[in-house]
C-alpha atoms as a PDB file:
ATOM      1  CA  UNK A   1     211.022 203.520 250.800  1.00  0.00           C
ATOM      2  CA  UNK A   2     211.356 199.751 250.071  1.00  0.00           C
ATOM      3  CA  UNK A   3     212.208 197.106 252.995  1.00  0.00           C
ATOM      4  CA  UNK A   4     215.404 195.280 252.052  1.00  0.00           C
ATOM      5  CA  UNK A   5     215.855 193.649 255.751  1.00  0.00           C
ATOM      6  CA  UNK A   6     214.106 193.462 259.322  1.00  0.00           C
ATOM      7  CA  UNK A   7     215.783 192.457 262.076  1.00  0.00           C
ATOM      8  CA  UNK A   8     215.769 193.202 265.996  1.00  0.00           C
ATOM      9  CA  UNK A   9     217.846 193.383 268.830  1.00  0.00           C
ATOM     10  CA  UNK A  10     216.648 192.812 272.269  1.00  0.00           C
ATOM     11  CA  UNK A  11     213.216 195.581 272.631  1.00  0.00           C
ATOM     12  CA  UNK A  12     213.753 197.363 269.178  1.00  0.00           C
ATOM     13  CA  UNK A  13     213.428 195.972 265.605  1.00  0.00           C
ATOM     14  CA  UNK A  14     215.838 197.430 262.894  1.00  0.00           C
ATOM     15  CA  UNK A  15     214.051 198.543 260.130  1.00  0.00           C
ATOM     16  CA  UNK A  16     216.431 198.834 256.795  1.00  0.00           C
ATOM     17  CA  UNK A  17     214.916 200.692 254.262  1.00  0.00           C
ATOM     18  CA  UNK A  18     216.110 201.929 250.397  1.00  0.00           C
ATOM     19  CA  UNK A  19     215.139 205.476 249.197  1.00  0.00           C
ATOM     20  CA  UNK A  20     217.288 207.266 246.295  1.00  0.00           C
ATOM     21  CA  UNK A  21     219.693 204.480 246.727  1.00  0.00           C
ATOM     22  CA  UNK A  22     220.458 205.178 250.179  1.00  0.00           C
ATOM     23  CA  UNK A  23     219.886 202.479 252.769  1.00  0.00           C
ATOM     24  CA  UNK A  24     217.770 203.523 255.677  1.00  0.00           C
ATOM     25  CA  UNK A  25     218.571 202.229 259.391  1.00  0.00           C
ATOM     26  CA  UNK A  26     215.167 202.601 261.220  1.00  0.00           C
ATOM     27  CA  UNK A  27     215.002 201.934 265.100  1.00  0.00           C
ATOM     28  CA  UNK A  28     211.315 201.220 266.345  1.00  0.00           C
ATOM     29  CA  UNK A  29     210.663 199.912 269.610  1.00  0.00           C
ATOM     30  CA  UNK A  30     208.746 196.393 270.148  1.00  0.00           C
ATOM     31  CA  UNK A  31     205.373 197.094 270.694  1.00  0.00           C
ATOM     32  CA  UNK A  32     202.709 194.651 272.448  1.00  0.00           C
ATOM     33  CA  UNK A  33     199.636 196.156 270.732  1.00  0.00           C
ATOM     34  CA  UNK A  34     199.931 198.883 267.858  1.00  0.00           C
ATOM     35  CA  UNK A  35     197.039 201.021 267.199  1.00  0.00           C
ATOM     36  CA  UNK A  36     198.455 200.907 263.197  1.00  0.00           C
ATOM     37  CA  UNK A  37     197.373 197.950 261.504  1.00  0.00           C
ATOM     38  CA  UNK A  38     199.305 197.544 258.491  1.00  0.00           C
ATOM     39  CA  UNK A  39     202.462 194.990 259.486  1.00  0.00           C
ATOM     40  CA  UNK A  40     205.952 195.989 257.697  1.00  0.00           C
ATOM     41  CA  UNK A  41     206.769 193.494 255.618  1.00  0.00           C
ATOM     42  CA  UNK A  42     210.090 192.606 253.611  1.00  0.00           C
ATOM     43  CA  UNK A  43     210.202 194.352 249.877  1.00  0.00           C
ATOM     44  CA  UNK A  44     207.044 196.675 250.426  1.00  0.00           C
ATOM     45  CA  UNK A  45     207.198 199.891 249.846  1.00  0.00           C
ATOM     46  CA  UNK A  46     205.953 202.493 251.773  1.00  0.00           C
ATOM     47  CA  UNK A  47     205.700 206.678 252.352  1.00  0.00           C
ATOM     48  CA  UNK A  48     207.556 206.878 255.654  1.00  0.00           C
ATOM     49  CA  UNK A  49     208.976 209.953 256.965  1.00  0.00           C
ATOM     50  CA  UNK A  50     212.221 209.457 258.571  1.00  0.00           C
ATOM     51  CA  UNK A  51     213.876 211.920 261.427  1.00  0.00           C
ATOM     52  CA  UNK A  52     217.891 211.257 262.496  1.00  0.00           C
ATOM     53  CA  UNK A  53     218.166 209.860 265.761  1.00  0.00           C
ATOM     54  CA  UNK A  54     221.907 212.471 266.034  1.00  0.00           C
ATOM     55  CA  UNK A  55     219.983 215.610 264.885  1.00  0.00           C
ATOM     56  CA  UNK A  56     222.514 218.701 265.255  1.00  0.00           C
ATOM     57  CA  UNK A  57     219.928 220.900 265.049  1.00  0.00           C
ATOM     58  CA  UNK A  58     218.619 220.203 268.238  1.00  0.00           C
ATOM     59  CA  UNK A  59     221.674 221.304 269.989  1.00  0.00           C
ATOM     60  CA  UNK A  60     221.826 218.071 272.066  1.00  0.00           C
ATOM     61  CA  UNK A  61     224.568 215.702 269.213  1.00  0.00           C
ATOM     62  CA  UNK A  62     228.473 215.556 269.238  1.00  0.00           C
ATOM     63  CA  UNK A  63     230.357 217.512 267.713  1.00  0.00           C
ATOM     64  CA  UNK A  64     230.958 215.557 265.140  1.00  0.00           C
ATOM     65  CA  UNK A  65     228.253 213.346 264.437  1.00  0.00           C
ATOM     66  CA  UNK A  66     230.793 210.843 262.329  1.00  0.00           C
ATOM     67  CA  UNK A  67     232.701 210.190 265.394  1.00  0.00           C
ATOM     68  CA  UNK A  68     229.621 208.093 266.815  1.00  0.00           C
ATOM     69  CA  UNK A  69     229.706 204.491 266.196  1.00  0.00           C
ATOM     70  CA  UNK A  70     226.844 203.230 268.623  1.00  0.00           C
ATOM     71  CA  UNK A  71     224.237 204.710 270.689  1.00  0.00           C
ATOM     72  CA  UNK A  72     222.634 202.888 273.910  1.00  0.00           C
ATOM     73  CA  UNK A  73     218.881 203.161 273.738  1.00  0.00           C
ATOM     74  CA  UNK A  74     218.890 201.210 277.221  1.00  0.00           C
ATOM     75  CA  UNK A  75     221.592 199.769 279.708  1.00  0.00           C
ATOM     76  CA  UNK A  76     221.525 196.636 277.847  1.00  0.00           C
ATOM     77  CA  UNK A  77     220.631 197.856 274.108  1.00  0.00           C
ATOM     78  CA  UNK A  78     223.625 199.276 272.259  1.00  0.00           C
ATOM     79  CA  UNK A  79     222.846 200.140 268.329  1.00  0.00           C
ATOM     80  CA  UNK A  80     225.207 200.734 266.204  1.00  0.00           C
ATOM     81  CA  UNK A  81     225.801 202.255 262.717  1.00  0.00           C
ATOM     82  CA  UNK A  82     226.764 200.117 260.043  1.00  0.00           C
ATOM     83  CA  UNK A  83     228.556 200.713 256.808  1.00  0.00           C
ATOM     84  CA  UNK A  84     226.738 200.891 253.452  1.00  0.00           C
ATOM     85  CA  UNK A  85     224.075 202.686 255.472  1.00  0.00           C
ATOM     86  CA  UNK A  86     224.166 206.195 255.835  1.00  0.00           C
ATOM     87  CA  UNK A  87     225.835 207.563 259.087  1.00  0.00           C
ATOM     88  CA  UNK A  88     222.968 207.859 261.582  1.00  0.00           C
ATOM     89  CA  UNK A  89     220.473 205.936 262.703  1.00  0.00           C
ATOM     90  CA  UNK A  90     216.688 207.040 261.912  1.00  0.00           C
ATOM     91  CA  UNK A  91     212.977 206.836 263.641  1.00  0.00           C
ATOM     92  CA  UNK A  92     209.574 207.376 262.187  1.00  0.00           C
ATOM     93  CA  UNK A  93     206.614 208.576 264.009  1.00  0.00           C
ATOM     94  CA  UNK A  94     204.771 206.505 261.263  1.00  0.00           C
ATOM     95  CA  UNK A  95     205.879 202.597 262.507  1.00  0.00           C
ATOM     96  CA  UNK A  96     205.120 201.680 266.106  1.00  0.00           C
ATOM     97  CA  UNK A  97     206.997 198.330 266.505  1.00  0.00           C
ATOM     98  CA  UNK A  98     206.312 196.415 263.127  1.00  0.00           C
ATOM     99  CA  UNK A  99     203.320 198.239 261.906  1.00  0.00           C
ATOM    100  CA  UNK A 100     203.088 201.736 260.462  1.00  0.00           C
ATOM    101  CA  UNK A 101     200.013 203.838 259.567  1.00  0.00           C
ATOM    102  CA  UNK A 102     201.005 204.754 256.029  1.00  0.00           C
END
């Protein structure tokens, strides 16, 4: 995956990322102290694996999944999909705040 933009929103940073021409919303939390030492930074590529933060296979996502435009990680931190990225919103166990372990 390759970084095309960082940006954050009150406790989370927005990681976008490009794989196979698909653009990659990533939602890690801010972080005071990361045990990963390798900072995120923009164009660098890197091996992350990403999981859907709507994951119908879990039995706990709407009905249909396309119908959902934000999602409130907190009472004052709405996310929100955005066109030209693909229709979820993502997570990585391998990026705590800015820094991943890959």
């Amino acid at each position: 995956m390759s970084i095309t933009k960082i940006d954050s929103v009150h406790n989370y940073y927005l990681i976008y990322a490009s794989k196979d021409g698909n653009i990659y919303k990533i939602v890690s939390q801010k972080v005071q102290k990361s045990e990963y030492v390798k900072k995120i930074a923009m164009g660098g590529k890197y091996r992350f694996e990403v999981f859907p933060v709507i994951d119908k296979s879990s039995g706990f996502a709407p009905s249909n999944y396309l119908d959902v435009k934000c999602l409130a990680f907190t009472d004052s931190t709405k996310i929100c999909i955005e066109e030209g990225c693909l229709p979820n919103l993502y997570y990585s166990n391998d990026i705590e705040g800015l820094y991943t372990n890959k």
